[in-house]
N, C-alpha and C. Protein backbone atom coordinates (compact mmCIF):
# COMPACT_ATOMS: atom_id res chain seq x y z
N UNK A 1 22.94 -51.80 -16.95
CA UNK A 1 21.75 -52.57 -16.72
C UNK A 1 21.00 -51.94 -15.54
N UNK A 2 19.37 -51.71 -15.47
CA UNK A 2 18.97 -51.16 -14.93
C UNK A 2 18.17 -52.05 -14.05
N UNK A 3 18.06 -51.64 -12.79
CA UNK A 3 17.12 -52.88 -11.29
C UNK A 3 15.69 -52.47 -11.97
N UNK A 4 14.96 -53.35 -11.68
CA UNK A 4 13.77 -53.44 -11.44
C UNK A 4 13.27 -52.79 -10.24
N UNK A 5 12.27 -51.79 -10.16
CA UNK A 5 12.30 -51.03 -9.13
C UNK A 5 11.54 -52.11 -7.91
N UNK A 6 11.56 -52.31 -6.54
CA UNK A 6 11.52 -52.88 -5.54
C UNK A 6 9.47 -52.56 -5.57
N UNK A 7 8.76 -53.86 -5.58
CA UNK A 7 7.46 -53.34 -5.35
C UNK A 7 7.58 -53.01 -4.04
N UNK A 8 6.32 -52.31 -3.80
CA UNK A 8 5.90 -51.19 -2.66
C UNK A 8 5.34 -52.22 -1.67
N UNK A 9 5.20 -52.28 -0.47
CA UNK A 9 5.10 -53.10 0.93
C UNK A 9 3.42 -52.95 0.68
N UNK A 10 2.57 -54.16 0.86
CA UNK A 10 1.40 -54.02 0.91
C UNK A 10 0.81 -53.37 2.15
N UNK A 11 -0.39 -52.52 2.18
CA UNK A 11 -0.52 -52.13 3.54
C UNK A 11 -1.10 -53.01 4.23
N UNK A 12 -1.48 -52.98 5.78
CA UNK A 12 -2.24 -54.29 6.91
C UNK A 12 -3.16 -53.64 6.52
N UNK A 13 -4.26 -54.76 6.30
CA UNK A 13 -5.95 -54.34 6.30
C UNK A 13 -5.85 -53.24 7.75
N UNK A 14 -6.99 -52.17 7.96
CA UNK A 14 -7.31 -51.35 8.42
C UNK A 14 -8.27 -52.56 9.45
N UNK A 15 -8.09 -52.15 10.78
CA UNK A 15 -8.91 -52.76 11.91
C UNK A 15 -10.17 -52.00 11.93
N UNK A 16 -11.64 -52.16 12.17
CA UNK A 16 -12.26 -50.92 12.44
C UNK A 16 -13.25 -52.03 13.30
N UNK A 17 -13.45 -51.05 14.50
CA UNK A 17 -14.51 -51.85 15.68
C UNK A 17 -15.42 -50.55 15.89
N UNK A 18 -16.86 -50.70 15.55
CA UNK A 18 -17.76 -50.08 15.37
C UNK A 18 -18.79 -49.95 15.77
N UNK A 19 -19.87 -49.41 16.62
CA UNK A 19 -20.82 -49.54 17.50
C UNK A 19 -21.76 -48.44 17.40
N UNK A 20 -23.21 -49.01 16.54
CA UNK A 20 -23.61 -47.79 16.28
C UNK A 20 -25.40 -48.84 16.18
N UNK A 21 -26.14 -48.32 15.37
CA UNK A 21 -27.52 -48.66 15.11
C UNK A 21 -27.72 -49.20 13.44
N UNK A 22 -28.23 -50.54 13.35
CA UNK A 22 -28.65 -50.87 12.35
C UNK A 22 -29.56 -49.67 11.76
N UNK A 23 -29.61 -49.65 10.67
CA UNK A 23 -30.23 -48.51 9.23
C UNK A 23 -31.00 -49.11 8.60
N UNK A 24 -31.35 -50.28 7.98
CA UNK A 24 -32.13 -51.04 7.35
C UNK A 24 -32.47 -52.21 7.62
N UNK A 25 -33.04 -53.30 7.08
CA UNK A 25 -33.58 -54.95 7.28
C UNK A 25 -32.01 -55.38 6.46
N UNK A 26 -31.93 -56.56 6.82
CA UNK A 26 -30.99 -56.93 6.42
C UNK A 26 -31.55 -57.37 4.86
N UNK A 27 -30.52 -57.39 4.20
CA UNK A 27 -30.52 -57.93 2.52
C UNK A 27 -29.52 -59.28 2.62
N UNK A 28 -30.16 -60.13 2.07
CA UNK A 28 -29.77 -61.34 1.61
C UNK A 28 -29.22 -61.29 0.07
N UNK A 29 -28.19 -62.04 -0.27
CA UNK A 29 -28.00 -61.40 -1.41
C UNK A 29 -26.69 -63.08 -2.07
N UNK A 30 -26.85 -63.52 -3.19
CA UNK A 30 -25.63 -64.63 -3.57
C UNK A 30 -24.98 -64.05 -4.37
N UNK A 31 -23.44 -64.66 -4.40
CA UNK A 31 -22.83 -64.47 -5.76
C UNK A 31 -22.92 -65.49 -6.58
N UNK A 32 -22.14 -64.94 -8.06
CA UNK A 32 -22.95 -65.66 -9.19
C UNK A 32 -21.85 -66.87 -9.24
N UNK A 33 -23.25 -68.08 -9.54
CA UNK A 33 -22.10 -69.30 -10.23
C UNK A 33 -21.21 -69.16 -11.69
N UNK A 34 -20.31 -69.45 -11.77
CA UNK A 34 -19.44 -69.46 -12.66
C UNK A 34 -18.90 -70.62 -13.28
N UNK A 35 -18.39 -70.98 -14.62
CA UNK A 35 -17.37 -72.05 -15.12
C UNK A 35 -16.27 -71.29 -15.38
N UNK A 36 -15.47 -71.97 -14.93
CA UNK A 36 -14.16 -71.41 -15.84
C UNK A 36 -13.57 -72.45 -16.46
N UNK A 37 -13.04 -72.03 -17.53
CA UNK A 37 -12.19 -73.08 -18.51
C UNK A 37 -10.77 -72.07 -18.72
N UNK A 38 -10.05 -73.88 -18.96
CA UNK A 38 -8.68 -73.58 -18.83
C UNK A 38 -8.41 -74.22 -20.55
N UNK A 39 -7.62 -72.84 -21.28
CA UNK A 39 -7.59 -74.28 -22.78
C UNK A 39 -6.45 -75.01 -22.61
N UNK A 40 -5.40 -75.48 -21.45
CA UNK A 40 -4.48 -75.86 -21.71
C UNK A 40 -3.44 -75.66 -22.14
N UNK A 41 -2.14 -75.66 -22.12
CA UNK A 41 -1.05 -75.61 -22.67
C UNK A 41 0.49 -76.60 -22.04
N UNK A 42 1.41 -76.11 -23.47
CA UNK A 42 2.69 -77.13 -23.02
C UNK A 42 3.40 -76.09 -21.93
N UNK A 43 3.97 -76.43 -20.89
CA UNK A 43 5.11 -76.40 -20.26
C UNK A 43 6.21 -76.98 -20.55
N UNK A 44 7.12 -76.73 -20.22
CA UNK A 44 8.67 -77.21 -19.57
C UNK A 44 9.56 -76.38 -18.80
N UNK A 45 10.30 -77.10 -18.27
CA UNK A 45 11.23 -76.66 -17.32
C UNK A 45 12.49 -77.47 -17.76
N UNK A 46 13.84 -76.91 -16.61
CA UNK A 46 14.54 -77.48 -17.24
C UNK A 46 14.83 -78.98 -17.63
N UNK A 47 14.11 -79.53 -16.77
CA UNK A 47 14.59 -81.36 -17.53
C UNK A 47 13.31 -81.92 -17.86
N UNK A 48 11.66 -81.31 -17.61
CA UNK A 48 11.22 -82.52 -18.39
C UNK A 48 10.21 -81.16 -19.01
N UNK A 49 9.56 -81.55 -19.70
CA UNK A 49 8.45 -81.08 -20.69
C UNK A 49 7.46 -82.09 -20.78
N UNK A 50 6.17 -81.36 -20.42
CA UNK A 50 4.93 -81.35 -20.12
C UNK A 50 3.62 -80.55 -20.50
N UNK A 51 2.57 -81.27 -20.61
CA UNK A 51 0.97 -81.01 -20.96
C UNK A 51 0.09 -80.92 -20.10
N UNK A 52 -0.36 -79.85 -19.84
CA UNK A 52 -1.67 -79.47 -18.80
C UNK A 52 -2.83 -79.54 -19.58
N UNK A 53 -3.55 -80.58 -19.60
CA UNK A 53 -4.95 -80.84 -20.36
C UNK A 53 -5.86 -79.80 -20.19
N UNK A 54 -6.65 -79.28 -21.08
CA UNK A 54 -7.82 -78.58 -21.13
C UNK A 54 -8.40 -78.53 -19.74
N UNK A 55 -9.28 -78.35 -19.11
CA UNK A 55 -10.22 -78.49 -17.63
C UNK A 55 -10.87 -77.27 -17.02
N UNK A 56 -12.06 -77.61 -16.81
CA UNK A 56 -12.86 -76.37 -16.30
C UNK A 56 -13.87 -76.97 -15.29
N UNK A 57 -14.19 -76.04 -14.35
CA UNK A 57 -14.31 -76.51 -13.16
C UNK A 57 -15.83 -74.91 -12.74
N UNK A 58 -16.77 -75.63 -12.09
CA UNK A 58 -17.49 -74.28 -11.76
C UNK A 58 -17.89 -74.13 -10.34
N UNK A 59 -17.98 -72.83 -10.07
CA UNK A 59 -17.81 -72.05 -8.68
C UNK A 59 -19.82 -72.20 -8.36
N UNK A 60 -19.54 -72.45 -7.00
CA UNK A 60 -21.05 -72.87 -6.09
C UNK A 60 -21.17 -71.05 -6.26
N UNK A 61 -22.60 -70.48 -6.55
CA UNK A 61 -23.22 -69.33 -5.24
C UNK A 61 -23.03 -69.29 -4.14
N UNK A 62 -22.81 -68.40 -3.33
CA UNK A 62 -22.31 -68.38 -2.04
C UNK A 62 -23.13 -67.26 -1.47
N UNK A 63 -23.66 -67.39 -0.24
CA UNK A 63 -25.02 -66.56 0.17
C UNK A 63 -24.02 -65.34 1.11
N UNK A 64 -24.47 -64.74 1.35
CA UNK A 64 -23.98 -63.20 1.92
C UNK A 64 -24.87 -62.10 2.41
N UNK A 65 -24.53 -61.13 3.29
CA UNK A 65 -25.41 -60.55 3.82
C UNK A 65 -25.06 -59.09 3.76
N UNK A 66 -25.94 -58.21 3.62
CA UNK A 66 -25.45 -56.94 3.45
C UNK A 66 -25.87 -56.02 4.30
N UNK A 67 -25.72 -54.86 5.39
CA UNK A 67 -26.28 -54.41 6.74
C UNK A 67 -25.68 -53.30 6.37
N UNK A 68 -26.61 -52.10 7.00
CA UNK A 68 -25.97 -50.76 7.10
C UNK A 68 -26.05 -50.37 8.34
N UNK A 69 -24.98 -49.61 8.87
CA UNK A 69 -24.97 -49.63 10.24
C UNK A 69 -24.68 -47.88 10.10
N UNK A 70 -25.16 -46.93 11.35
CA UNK A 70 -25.01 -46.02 11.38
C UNK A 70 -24.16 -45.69 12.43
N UNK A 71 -23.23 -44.59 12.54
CA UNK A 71 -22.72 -44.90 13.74
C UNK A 71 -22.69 -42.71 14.21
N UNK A 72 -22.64 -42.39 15.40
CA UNK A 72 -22.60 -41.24 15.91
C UNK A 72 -21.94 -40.84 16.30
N UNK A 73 -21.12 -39.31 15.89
CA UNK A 73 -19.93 -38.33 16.19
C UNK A 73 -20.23 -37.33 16.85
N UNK A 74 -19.60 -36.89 17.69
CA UNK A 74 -19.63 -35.75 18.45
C UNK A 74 -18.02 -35.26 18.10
N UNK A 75 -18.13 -33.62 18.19
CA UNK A 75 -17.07 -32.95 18.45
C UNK A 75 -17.21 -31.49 18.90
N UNK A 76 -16.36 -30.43 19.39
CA UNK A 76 -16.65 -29.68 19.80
C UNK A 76 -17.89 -28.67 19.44
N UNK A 77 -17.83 -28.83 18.08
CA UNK A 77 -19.07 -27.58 17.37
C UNK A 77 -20.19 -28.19 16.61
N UNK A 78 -19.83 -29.92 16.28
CA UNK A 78 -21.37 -30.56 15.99
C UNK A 78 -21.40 -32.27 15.81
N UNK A 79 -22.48 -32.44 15.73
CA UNK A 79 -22.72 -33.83 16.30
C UNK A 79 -23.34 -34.72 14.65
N UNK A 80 -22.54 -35.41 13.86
CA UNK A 80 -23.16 -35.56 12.69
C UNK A 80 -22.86 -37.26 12.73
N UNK A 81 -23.87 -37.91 12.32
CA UNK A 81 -23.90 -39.45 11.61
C UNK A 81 -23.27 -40.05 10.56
N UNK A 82 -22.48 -40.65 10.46
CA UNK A 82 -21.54 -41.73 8.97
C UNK A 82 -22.15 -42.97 9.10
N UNK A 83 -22.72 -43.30 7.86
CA UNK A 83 -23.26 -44.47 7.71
C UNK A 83 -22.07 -45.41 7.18
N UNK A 84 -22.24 -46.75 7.28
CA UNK A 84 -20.93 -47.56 6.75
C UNK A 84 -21.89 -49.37 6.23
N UNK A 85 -21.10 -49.40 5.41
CA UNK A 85 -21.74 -50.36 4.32
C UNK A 85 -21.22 -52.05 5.08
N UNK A 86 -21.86 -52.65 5.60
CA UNK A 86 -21.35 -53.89 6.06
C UNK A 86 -21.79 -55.39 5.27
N UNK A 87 -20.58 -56.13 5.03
CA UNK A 87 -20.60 -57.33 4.35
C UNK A 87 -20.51 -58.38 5.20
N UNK A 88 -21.19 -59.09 5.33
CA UNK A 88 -21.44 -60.62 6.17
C UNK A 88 -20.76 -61.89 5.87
N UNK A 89 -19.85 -62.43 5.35
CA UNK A 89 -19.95 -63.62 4.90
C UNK A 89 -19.96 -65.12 5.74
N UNK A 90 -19.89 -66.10 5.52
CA UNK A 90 -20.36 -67.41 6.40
C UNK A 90 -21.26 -67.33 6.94
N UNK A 91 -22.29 -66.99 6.53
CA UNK A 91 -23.85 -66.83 7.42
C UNK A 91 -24.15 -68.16 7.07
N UNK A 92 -24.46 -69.10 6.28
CA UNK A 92 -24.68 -70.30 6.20
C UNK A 92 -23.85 -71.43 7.10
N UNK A 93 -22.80 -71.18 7.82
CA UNK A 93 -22.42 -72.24 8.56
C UNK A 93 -22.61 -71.88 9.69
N UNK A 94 -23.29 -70.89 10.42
CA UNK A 94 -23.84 -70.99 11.59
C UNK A 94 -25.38 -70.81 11.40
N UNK A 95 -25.93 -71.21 10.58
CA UNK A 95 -27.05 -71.83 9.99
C UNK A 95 -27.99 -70.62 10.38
N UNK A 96 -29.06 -70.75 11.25
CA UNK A 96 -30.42 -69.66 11.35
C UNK A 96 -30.33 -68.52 12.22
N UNK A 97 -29.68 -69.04 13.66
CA UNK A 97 -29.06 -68.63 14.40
C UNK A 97 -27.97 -67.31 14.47
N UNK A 98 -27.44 -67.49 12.95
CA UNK A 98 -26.44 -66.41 12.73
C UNK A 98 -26.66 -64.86 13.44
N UNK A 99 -26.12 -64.19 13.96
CA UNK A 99 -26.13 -62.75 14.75
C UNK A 99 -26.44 -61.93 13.63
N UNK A 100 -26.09 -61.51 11.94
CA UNK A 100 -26.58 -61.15 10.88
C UNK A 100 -27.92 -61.44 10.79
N UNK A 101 -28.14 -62.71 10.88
CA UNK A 101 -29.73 -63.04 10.29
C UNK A 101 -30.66 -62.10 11.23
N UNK A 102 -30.18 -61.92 12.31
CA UNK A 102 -31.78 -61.49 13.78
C UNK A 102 -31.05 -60.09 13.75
N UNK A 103 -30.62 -59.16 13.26
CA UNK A 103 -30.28 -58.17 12.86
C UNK A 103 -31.86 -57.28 11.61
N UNK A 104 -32.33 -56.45 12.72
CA UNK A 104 -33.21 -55.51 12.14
C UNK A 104 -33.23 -54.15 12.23
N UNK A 105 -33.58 -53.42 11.53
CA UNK A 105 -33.71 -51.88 11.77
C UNK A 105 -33.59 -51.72 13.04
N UNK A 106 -32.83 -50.78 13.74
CA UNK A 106 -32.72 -50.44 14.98
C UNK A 106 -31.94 -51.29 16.04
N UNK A 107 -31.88 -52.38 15.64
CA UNK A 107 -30.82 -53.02 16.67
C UNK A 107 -29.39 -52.49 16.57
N UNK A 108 -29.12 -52.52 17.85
CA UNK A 108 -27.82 -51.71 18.50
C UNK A 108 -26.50 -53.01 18.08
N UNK A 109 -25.79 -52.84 17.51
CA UNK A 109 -25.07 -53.87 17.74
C UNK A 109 -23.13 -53.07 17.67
N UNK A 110 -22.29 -54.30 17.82
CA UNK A 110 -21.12 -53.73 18.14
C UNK A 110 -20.28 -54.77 16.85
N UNK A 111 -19.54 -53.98 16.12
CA UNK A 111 -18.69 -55.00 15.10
C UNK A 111 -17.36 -54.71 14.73
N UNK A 112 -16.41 -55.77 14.29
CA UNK A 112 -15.69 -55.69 14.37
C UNK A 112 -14.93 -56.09 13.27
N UNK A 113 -14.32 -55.67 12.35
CA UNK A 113 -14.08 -56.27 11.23
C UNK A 113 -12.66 -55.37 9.73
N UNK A 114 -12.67 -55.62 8.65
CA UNK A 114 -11.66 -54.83 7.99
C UNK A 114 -11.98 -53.75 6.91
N UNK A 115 -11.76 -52.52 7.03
CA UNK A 115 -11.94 -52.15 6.07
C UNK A 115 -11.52 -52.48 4.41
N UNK A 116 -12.43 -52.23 3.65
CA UNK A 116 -12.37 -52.38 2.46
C UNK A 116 -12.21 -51.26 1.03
N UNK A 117 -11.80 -51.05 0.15
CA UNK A 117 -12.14 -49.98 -0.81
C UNK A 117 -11.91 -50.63 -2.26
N UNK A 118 -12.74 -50.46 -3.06
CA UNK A 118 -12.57 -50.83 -3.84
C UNK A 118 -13.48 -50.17 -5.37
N UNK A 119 -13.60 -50.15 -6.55
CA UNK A 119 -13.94 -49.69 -7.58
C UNK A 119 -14.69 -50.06 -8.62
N UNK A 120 -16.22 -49.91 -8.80
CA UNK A 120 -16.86 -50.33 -9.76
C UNK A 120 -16.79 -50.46 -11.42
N UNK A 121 -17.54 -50.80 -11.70
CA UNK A 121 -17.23 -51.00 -13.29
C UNK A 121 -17.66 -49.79 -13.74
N UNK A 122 -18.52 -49.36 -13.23
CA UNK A 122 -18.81 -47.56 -13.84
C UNK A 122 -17.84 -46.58 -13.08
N UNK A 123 -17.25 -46.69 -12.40
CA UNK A 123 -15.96 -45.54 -11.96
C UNK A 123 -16.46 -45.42 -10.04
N UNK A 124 -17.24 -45.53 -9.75
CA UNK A 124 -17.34 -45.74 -8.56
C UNK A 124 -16.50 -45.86 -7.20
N UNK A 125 -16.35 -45.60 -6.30
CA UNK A 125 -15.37 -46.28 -5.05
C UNK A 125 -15.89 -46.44 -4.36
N UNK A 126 -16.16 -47.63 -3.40
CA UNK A 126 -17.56 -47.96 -2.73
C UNK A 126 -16.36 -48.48 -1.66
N UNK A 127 -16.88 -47.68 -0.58
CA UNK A 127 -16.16 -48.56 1.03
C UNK A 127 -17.06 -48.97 1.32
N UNK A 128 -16.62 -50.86 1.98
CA UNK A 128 -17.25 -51.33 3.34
C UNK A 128 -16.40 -51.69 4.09
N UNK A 129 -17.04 -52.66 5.03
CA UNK A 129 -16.54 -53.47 6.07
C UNK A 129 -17.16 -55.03 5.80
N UNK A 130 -16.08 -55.73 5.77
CA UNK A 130 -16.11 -56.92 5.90
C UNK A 130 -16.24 -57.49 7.58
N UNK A 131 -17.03 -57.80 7.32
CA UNK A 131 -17.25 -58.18 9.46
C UNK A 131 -16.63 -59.72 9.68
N UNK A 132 -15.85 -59.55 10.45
CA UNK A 132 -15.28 -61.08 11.19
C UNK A 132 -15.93 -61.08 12.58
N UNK A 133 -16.65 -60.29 13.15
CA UNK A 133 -17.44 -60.60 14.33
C UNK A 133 -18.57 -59.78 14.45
N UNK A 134 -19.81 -60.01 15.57
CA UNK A 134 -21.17 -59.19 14.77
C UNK A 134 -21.72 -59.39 16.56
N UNK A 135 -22.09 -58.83 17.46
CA UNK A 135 -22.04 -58.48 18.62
C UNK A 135 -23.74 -57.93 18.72
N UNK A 136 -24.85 -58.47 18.61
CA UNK A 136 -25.88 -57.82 18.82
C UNK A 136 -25.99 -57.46 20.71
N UNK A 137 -26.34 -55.88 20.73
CA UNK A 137 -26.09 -55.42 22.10
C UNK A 137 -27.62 -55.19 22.29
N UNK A 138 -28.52 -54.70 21.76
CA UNK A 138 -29.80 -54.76 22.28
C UNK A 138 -30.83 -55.15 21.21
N UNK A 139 -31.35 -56.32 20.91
CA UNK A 139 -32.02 -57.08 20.27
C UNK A 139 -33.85 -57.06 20.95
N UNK A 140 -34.09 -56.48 19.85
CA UNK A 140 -35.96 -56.25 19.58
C UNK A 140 -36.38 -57.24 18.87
N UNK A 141 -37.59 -58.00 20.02
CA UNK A 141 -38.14 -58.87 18.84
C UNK A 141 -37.82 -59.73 17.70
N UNK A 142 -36.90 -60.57 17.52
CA UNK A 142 -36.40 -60.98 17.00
C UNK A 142 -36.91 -61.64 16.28
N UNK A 143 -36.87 -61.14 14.63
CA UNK A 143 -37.73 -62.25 13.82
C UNK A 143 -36.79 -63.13 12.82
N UNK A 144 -37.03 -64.80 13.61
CA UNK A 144 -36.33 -65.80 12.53
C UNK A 144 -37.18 -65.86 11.02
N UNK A 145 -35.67 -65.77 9.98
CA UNK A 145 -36.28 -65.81 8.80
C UNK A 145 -36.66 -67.12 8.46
């Protein structure tokens, strides 16, 4: 009889703290509402047997923010720019105010958050950053949306 081979240890999200210059206006952007349906089925276990009724239930839009941030390298023989794709989420519970929202071209800001990788439906691999903190360091003019 042969083991089941041992799954592989998930890795820790990647930390990345980042400090560079907004690239664009920010994009506002929702995900889509959904239903899902369940058709039901019998269970059992060992002493009783049981029916999980049909039920479907649907998912709210959820608002989100999307920022490109540029950030600047130096090394001995040249000095080149990596842009990095940043995802916002909970901008709605710190309502107008949010540090995302007053985020414009050129503001300097400092962030802090996890890397991401992941794969489109056309073959794609698109990295971002998911931001858990958003640090505006020099703020121009600030226009509430």
């Amino acid at each position: 009889m042969t083991q089941a081979p041992e799954p592989l240890p998930r890795a820790a999200p990647i930390r990345v703290i980042l400090e560079g210059y907004i690239g664009r206006d920010r994009e506002i952007r929702h995900t889509r509402s959904r239903t899902i349906e369940h058709d039901g089925c019998q269970r059992s276990d060992a002493e009783h047997e049981y029916v999980i009724p049909p039920s479907s239930f649907t998912t709210r839009s959820k608002e989100y923010i999307v920022l490109s941030i540029a950030t600047h390298h130096r090394n001995r023989r040249e000095s080149f720019t990596k842009w990095h794709r940043l995802i916002v989420w909970n901008v709605d519970r710190a309502g107008i105010l949010h540090p995302a929202r007053l985020c414009r071209k050129g503001t300097k800001v400092r962030v802090i958050g996890q890397r991401e990788t992941f794969t489109t439906e056309d073959g794609r691999t698109v990295e971002q950053i998911i931001v858990q903190d958003l640090e505006l360091l020099d703020l121009r003019s600030p226009e509430l949306p």
